[in-house]
N, C-alpha and C. Protein backbone atom coordinates (compact mmCIF):
# COMPACT_ATOMS: atom_id res chain seq x y z
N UNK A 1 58.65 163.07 122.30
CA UNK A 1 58.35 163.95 121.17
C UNK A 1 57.37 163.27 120.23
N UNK A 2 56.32 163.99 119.62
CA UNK A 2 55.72 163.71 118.52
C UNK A 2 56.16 163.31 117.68
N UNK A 3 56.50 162.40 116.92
CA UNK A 3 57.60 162.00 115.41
C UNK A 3 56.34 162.04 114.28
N UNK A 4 55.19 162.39 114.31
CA UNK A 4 54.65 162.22 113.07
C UNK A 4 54.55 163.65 112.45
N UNK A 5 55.63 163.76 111.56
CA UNK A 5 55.29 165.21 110.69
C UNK A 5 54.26 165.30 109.72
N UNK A 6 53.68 164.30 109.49
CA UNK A 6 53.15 164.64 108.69
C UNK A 6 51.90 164.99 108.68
N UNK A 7 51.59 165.44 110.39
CA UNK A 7 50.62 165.61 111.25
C UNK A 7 50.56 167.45 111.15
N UNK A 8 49.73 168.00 111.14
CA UNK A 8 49.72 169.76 110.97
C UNK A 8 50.22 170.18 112.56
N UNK A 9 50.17 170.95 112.87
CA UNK A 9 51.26 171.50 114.11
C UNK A 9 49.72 171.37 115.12
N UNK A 10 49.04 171.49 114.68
CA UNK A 10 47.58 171.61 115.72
C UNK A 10 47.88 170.26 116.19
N UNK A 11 47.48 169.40 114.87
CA UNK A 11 47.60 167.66 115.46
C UNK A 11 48.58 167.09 116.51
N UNK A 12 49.56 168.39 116.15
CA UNK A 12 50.76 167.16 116.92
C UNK A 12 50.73 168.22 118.56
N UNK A 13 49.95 168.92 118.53
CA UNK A 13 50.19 169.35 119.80
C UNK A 13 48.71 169.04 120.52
N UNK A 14 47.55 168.93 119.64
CA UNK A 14 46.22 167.88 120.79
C UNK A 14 47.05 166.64 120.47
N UNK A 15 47.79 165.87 120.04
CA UNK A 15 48.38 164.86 120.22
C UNK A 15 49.42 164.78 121.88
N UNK A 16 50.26 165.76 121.42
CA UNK A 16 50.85 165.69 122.70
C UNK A 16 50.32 166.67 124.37
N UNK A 17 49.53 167.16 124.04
CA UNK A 17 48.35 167.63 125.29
C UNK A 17 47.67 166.20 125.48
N UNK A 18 47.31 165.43 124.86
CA UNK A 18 46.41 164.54 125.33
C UNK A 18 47.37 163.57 125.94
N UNK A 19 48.81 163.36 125.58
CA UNK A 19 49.67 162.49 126.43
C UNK A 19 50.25 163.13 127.53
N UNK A 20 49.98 164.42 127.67
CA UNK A 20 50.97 165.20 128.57
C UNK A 20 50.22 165.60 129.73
N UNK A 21 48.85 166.16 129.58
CA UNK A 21 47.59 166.28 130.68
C UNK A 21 46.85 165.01 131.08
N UNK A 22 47.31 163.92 130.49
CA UNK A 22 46.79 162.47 131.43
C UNK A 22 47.75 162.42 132.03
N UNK A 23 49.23 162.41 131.59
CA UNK A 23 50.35 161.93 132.23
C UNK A 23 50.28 163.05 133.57
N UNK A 24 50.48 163.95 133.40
CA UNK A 24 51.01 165.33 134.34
C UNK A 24 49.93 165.87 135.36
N UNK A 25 48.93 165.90 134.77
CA UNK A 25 47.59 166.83 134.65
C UNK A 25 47.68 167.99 134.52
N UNK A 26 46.67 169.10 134.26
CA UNK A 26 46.92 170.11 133.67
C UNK A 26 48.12 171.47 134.42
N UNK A 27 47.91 171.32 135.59
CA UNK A 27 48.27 172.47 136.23
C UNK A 27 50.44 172.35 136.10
N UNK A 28 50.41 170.88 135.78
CA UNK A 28 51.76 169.96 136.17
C UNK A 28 52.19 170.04 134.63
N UNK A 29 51.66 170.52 133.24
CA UNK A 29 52.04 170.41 131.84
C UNK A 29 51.83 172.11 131.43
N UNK A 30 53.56 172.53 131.43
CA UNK A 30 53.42 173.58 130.80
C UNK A 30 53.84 174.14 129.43
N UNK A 31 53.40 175.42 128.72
CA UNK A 31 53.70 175.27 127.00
C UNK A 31 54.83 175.07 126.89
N UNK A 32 55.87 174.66 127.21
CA UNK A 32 57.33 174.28 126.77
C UNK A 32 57.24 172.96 126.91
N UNK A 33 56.38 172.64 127.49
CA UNK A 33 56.40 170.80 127.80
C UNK A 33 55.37 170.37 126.13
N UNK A 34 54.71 171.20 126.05
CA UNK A 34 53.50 170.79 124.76
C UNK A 34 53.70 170.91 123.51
N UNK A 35 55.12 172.12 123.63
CA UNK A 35 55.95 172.31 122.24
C UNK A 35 57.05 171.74 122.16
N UNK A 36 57.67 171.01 123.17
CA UNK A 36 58.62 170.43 123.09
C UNK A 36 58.41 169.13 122.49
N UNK A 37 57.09 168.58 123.13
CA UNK A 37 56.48 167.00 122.52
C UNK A 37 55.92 167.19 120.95
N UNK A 38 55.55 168.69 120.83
CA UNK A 38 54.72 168.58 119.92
C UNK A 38 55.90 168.59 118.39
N UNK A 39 57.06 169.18 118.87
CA UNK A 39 58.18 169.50 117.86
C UNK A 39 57.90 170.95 117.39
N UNK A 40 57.51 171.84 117.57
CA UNK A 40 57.03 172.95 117.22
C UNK A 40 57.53 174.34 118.00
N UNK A 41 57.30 175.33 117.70
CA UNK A 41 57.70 176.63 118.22
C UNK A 41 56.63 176.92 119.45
N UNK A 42 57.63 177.65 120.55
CA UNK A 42 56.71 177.54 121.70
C UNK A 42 55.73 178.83 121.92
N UNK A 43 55.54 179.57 120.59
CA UNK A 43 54.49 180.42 120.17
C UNK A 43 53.39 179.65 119.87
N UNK A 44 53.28 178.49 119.24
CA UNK A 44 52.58 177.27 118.40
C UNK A 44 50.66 177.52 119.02
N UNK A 45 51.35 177.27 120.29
CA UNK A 45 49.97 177.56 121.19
C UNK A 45 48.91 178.31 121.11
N UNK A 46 49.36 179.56 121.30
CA UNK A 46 48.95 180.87 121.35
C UNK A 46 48.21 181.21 120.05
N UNK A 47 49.02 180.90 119.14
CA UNK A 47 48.95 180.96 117.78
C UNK A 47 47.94 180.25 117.07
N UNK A 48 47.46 179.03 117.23
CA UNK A 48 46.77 178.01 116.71
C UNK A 48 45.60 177.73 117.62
N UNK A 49 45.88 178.08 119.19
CA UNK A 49 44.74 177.63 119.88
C UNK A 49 44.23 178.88 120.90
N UNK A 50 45.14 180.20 121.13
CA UNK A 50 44.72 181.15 121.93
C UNK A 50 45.05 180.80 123.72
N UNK A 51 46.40 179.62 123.78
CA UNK A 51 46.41 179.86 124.94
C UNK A 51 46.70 178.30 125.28
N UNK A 52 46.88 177.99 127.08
CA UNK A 52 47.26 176.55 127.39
C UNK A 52 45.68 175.90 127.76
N UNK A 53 44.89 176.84 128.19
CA UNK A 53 43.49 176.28 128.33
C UNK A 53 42.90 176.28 127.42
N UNK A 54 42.87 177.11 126.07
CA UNK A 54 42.31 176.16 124.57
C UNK A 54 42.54 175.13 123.83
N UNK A 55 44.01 174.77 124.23
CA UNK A 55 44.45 173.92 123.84
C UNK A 55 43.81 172.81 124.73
N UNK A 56 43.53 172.75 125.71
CA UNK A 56 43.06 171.56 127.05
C UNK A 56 41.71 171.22 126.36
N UNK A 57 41.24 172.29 126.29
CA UNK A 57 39.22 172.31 125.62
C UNK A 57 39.56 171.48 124.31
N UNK A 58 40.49 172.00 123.21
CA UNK A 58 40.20 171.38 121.68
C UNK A 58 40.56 169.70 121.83
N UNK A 59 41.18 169.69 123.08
CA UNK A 59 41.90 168.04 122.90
C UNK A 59 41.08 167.00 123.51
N UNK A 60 40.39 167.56 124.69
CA UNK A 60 38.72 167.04 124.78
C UNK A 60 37.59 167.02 123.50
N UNK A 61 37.11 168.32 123.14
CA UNK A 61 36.35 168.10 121.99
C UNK A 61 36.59 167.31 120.84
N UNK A 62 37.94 167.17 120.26
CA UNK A 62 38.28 166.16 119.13
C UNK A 62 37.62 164.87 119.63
N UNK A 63 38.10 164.20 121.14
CA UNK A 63 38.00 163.20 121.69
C UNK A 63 36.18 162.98 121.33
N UNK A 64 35.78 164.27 122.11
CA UNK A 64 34.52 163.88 121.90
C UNK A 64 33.59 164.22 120.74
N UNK A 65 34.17 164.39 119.76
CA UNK A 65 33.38 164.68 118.61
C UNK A 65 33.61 163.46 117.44
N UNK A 66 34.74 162.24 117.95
CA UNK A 66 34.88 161.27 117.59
C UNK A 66 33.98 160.47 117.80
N UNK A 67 34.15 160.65 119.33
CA UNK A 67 32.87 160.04 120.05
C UNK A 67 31.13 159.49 119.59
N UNK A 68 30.91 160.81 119.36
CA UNK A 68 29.58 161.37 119.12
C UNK A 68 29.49 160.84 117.61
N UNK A 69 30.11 160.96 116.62
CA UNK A 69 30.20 160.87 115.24
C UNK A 69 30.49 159.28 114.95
N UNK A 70 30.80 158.54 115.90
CA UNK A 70 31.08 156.82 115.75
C UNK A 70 29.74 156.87 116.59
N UNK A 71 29.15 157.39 117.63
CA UNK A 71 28.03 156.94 117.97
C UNK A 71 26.62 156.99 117.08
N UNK A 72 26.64 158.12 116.51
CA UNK A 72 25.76 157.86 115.65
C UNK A 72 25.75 157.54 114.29
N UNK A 73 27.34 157.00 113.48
CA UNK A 73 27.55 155.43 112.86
C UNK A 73 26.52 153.97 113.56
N UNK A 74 26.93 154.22 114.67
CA UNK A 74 26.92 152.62 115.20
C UNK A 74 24.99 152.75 115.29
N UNK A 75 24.64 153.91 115.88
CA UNK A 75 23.02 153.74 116.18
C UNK A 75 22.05 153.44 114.63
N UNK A 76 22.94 154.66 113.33
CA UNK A 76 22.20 154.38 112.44
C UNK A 76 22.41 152.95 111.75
N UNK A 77 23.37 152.25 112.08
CA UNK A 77 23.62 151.14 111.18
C UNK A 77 22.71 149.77 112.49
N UNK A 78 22.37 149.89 113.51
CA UNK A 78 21.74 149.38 113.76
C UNK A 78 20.34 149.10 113.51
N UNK A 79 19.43 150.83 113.71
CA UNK A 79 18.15 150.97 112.96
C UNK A 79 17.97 150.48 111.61
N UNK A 80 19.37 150.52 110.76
CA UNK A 80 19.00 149.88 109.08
C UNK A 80 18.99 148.65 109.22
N UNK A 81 19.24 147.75 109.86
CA UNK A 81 19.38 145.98 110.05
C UNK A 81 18.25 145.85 109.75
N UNK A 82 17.51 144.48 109.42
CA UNK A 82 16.50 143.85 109.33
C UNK A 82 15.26 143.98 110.49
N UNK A 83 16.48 143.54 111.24
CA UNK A 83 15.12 143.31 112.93
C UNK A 83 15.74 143.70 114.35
N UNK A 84 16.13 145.27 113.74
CA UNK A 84 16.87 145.37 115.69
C UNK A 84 16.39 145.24 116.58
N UNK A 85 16.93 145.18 117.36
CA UNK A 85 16.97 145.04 118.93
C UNK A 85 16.84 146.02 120.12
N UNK A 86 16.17 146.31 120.68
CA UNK A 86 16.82 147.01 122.07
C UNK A 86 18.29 146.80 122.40
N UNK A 87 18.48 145.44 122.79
CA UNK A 87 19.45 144.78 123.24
C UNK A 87 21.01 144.80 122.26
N UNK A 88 20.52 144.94 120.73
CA UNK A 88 21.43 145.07 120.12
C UNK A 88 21.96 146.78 120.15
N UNK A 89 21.45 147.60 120.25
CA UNK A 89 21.40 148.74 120.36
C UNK A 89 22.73 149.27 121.18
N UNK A 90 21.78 148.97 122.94
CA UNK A 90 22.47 149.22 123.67
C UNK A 90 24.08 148.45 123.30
N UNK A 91 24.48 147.43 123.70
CA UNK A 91 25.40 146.74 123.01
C UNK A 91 26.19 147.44 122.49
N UNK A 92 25.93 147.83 121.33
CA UNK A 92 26.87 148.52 120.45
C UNK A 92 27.31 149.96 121.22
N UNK A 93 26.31 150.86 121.62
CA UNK A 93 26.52 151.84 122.34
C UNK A 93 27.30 152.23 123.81
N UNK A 94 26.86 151.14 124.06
CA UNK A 94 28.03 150.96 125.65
C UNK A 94 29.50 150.47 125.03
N UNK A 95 29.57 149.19 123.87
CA UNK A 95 31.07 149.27 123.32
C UNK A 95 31.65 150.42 123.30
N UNK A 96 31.24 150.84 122.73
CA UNK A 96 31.69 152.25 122.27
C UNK A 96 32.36 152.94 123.47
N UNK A 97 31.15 153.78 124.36
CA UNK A 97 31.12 154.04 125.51
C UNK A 97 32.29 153.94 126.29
N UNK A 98 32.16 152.72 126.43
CA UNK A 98 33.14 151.89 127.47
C UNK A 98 34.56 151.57 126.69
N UNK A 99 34.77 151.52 125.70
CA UNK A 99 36.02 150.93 125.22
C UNK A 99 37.13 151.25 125.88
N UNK A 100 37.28 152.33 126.55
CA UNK A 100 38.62 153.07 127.06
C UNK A 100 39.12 152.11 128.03
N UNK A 101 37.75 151.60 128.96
CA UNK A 101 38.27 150.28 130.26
C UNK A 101 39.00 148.86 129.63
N UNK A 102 38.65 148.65 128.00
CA UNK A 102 39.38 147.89 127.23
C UNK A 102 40.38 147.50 127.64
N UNK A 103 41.36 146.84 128.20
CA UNK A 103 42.80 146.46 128.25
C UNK A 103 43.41 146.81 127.13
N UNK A 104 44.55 147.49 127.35
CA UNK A 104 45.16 147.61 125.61
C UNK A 104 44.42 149.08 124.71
N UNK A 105 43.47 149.61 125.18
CA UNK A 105 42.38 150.69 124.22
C UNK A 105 43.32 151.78 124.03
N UNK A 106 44.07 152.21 124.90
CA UNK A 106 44.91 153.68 124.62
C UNK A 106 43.83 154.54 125.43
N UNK A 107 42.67 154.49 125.56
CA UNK A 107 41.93 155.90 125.50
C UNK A 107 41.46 155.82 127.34
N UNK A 108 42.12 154.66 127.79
CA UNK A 108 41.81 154.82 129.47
C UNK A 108 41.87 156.36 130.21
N UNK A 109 42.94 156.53 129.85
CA UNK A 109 43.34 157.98 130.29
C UNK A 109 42.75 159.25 130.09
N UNK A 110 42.69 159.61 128.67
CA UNK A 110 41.91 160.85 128.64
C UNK A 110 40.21 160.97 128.84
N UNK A 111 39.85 159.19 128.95
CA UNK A 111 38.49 159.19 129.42
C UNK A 111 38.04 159.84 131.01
N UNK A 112 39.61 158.94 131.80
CA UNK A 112 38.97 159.25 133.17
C UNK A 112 39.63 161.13 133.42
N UNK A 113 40.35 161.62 132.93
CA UNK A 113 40.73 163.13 132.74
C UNK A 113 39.33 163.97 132.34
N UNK A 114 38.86 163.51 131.72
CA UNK A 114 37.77 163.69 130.77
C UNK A 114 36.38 163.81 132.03
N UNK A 115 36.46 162.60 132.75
CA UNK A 115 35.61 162.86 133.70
C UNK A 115 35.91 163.70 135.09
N UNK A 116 37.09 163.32 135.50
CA UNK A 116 37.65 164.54 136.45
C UNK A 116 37.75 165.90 136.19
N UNK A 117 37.40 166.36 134.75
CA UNK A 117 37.43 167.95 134.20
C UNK A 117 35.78 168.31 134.49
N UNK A 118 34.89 167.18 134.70
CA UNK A 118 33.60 167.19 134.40
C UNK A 118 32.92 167.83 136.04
N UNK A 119 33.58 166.94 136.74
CA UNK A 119 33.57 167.05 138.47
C UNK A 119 34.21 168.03 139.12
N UNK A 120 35.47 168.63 138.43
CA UNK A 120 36.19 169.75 138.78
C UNK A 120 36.53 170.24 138.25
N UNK A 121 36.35 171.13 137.13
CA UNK A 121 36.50 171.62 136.03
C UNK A 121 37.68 172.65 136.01
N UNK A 122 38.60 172.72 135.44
CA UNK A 122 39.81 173.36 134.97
C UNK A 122 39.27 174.99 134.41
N UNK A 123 38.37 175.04 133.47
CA UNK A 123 38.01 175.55 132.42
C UNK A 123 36.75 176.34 133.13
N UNK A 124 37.03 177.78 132.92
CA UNK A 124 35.63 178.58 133.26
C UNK A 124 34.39 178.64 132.01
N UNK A 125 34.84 178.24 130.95
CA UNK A 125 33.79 178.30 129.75
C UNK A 125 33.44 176.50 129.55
N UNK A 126 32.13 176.54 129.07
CA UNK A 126 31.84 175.12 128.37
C UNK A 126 32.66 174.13 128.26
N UNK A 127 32.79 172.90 128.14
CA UNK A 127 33.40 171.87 127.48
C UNK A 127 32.65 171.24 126.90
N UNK A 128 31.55 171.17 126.73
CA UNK A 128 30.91 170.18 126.13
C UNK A 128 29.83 171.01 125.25
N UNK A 129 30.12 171.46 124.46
CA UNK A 129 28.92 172.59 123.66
C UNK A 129 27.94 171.50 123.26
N UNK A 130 26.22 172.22 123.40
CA UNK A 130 25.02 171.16 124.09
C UNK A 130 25.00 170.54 121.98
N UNK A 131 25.19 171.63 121.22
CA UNK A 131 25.20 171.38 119.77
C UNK A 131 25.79 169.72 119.60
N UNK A 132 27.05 169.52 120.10
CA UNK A 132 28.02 168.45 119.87
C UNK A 132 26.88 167.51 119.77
N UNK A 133 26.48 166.97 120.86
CA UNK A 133 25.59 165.60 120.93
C UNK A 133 24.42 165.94 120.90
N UNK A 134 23.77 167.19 120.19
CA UNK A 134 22.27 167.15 119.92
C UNK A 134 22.01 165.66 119.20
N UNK A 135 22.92 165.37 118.13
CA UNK A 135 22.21 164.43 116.75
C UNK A 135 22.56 163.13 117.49
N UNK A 136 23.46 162.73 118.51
CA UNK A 136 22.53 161.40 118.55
C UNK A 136 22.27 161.03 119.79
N UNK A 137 22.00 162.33 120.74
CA UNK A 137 20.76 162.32 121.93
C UNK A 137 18.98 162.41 120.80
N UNK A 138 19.27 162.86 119.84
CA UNK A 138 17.77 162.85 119.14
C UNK A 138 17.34 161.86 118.59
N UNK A 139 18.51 160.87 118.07
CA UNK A 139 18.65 159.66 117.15
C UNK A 139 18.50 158.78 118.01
N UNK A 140 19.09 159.04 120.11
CA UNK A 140 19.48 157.62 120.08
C UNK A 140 17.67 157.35 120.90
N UNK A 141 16.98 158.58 121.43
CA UNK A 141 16.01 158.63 121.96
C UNK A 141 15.14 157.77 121.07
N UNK A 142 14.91 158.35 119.32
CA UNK A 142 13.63 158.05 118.72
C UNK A 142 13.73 156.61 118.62
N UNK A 143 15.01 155.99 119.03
CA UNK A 143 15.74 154.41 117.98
C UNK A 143 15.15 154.05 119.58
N UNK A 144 15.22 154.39 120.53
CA UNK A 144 14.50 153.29 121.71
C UNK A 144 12.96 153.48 122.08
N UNK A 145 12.80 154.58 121.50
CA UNK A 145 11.34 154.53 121.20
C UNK A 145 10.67 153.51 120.51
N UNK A 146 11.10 153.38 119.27
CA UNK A 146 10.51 152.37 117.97
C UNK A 146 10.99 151.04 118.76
N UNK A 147 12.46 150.73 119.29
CA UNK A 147 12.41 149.79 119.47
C UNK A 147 11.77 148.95 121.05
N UNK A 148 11.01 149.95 121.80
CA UNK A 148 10.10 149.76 122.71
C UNK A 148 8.93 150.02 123.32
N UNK A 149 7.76 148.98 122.57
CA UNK A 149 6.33 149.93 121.85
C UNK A 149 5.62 150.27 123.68
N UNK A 150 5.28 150.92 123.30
CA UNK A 150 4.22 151.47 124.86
C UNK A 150 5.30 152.94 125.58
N UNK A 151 6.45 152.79 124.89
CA UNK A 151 7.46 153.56 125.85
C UNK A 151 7.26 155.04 125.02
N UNK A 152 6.75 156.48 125.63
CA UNK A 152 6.52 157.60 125.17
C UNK A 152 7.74 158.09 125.30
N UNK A 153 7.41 159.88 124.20
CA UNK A 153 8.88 160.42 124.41
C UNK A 153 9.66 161.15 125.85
N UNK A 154 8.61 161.18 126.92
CA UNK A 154 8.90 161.96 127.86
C UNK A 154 9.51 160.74 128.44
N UNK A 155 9.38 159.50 128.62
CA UNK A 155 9.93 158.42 129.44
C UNK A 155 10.91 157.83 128.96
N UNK A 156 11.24 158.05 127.06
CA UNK A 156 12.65 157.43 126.92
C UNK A 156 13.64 158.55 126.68
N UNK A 157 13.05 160.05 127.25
CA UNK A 157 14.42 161.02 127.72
C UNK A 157 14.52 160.29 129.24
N UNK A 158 14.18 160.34 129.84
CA UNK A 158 14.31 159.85 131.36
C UNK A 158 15.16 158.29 131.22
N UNK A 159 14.67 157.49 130.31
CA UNK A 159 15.21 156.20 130.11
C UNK A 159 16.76 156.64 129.50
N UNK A 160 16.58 157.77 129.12
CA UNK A 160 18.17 157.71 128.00
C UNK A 160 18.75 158.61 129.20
N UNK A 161 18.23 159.40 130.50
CA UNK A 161 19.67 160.41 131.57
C UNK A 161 19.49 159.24 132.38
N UNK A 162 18.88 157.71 133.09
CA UNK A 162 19.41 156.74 133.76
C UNK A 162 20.40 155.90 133.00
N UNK A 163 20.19 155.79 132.16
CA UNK A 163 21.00 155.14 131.03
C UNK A 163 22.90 155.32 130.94
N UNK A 164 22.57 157.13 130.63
CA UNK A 164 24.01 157.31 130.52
C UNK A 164 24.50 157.75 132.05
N UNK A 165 23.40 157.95 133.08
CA UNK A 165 24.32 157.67 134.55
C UNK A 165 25.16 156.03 134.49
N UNK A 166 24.31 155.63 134.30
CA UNK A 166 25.19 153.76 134.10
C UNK A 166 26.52 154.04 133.60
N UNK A 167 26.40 154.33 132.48
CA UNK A 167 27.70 154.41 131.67
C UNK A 167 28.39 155.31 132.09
N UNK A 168 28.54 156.67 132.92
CA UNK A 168 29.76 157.25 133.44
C UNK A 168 29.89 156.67 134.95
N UNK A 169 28.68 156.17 135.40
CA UNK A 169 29.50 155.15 136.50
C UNK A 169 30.55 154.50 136.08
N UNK A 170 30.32 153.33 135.47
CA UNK A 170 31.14 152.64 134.59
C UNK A 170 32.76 153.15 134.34
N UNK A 171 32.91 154.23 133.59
CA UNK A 171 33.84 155.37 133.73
C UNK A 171 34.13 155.15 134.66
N UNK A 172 33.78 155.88 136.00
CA UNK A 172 34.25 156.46 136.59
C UNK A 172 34.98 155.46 138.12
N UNK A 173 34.22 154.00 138.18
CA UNK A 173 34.79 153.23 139.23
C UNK A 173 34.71 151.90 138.52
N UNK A 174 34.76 151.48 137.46
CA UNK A 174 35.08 150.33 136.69
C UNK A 174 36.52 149.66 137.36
N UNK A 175 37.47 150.58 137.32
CA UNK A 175 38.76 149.58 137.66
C UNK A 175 38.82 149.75 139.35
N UNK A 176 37.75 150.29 139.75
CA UNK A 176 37.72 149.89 141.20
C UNK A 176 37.53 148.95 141.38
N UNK A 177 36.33 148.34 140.41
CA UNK A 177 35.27 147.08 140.54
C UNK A 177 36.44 145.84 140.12
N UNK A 178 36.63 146.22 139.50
CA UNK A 178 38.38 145.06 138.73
C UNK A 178 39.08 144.75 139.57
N UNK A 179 39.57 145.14 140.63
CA UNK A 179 40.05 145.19 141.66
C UNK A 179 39.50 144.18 142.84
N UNK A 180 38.13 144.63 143.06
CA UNK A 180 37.89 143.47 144.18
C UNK A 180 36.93 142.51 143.23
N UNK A 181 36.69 142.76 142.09
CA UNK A 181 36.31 141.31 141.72
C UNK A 181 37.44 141.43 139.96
N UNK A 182 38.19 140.64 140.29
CA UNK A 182 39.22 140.69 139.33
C UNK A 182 39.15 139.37 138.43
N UNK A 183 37.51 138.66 138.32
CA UNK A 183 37.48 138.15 137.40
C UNK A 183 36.24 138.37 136.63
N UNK A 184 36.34 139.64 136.59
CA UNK A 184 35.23 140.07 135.94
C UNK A 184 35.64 140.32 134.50
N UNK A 185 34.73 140.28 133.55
CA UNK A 185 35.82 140.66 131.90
C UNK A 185 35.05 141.84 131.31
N UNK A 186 35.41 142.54 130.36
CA UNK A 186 34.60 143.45 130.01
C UNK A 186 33.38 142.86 129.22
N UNK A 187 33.19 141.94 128.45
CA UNK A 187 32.40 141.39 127.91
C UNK A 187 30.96 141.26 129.20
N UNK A 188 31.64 141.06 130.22
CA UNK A 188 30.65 140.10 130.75
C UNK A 188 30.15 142.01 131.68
N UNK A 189 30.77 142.76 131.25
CA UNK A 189 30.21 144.39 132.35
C UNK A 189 29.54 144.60 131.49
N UNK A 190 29.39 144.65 129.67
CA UNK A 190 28.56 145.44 128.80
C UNK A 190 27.24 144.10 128.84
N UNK A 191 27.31 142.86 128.71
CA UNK A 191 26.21 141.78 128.93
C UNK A 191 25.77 142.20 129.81
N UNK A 192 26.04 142.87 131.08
CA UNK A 192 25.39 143.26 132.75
C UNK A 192 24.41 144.72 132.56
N UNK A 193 25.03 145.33 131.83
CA UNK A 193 24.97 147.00 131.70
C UNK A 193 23.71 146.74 130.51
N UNK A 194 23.90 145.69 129.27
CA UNK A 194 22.58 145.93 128.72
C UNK A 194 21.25 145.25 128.85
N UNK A 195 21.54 144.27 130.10
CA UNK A 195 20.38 143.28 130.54
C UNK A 195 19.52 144.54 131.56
N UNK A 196 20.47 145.07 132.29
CA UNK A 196 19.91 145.86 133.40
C UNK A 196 19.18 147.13 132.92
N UNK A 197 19.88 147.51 131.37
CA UNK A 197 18.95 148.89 131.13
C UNK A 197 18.29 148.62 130.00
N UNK A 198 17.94 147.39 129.39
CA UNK A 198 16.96 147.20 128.44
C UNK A 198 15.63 146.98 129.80
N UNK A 199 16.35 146.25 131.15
CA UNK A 199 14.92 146.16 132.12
C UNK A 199 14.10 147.36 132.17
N UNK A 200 15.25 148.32 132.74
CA UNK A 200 14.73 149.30 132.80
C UNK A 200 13.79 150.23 132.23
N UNK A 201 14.36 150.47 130.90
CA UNK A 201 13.79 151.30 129.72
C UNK A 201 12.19 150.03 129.41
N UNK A 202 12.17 148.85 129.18
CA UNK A 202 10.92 148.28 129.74
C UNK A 202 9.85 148.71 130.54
N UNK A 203 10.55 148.93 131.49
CA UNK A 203 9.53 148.84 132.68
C UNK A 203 8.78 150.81 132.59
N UNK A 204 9.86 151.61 131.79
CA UNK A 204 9.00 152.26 131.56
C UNK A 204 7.48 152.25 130.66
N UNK A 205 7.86 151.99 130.01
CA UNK A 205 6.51 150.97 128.84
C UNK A 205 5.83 150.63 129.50
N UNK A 206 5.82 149.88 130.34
CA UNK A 206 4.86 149.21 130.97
C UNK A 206 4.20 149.94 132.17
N UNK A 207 4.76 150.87 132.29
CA UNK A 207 4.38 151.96 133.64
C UNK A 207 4.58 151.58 135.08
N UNK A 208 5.66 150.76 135.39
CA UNK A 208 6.04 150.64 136.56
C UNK A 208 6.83 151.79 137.07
């Protein structure tokens, strides 16, 4: 059960959808299971979200509108520094990114749910409305522009969809990779991930 009342009935039920559709998955978590965790009336649903598949959509979007809203924290407070980096950039952005593979993060779960909804989707409408991450697909483009002179805007959109293929790789077979090389640390996957795509985003600049 949810024990935080002091959470609004919405909260405590994307609270307990987000523990109940990693744990179960969706088809396996039904509204008596979501109002029962959530502490709430098993109308709650219907009522607040229009159903067991709005409720699935709002508990993704929170996730990712956290997301998006710490990402473009982290990009603008990089561009204000003295003398950024490419390298510092990325860095911060793959943390982010990646934190869920964290040991200890909490957010392992609804990341890789998150990507299995992406590949096989539950949901006949949107999940990802294109609005959400307009502001810092626009922010994070112009910030690798400035910070890589010769590189135009048509080559650091292309530099920024190889980019975030990296990073839902990452997602998506990271603890495979843990597995047969199990002394790998996360420190040393985001050092790998931003040597390899600062090359990259380079070598557009340079027109290779």
């Amino acid at each position: 059960m949810v024990e935080d009342t002091a959470k609004t009935v919405p909260e405590r039920l994307m609270d307990a959808a987000e523990k109940l559709f990693c744990d179960k998955g969706y088809e396996a978590t039904s509204v008596r299971d979501l109002t029962t965790t959530a502490d709430c009336n098993i109308a709650s649903v219907n009522y607040h979200f229009g159903g067991k598949d709005k409720l699935y959509k709002a508990m993704f979007q929170r996730h990712l509108k956290y997301l998006a809203e710490t990402q473009v924290q982290n990009v603008k407070k990089i561009m204000a520094s003295a003398n950024p980096t490419l390298e510092e950039l990325l860095k911060i952005v793959s943390q982010t990114a990646l934190a869920p593979l964290k040991t200890g993060s909490g957010k392992s779960s609804i990341t890789r749910l998150l990507v299995r909804e992406i590949l096989n989707p539950h949901l006949s409408e949107e999940l990802i409305p294109q609005d959400m991450f307009a502001e810092i697909e626009k922010l994070f483009i112009e910030s690798i522009t400035k910070l890589t002179p010769g590189l135009d805007f048509a080559n650091a959109i292309l530099a920024r969809f190889s980019y975030d293929g990296v990073l839902t790789h990452s997602l998506l077979f990271t603890e495979f990779y843990y597995k047969i090389y199990p002394d790998m640390t996360f420190d040393e996957l985001i050092e790998h991930i931003v040597k390899f795509s600062c090359a990259g985003i380079r070598s557009f600049a340079n027109g290779k």
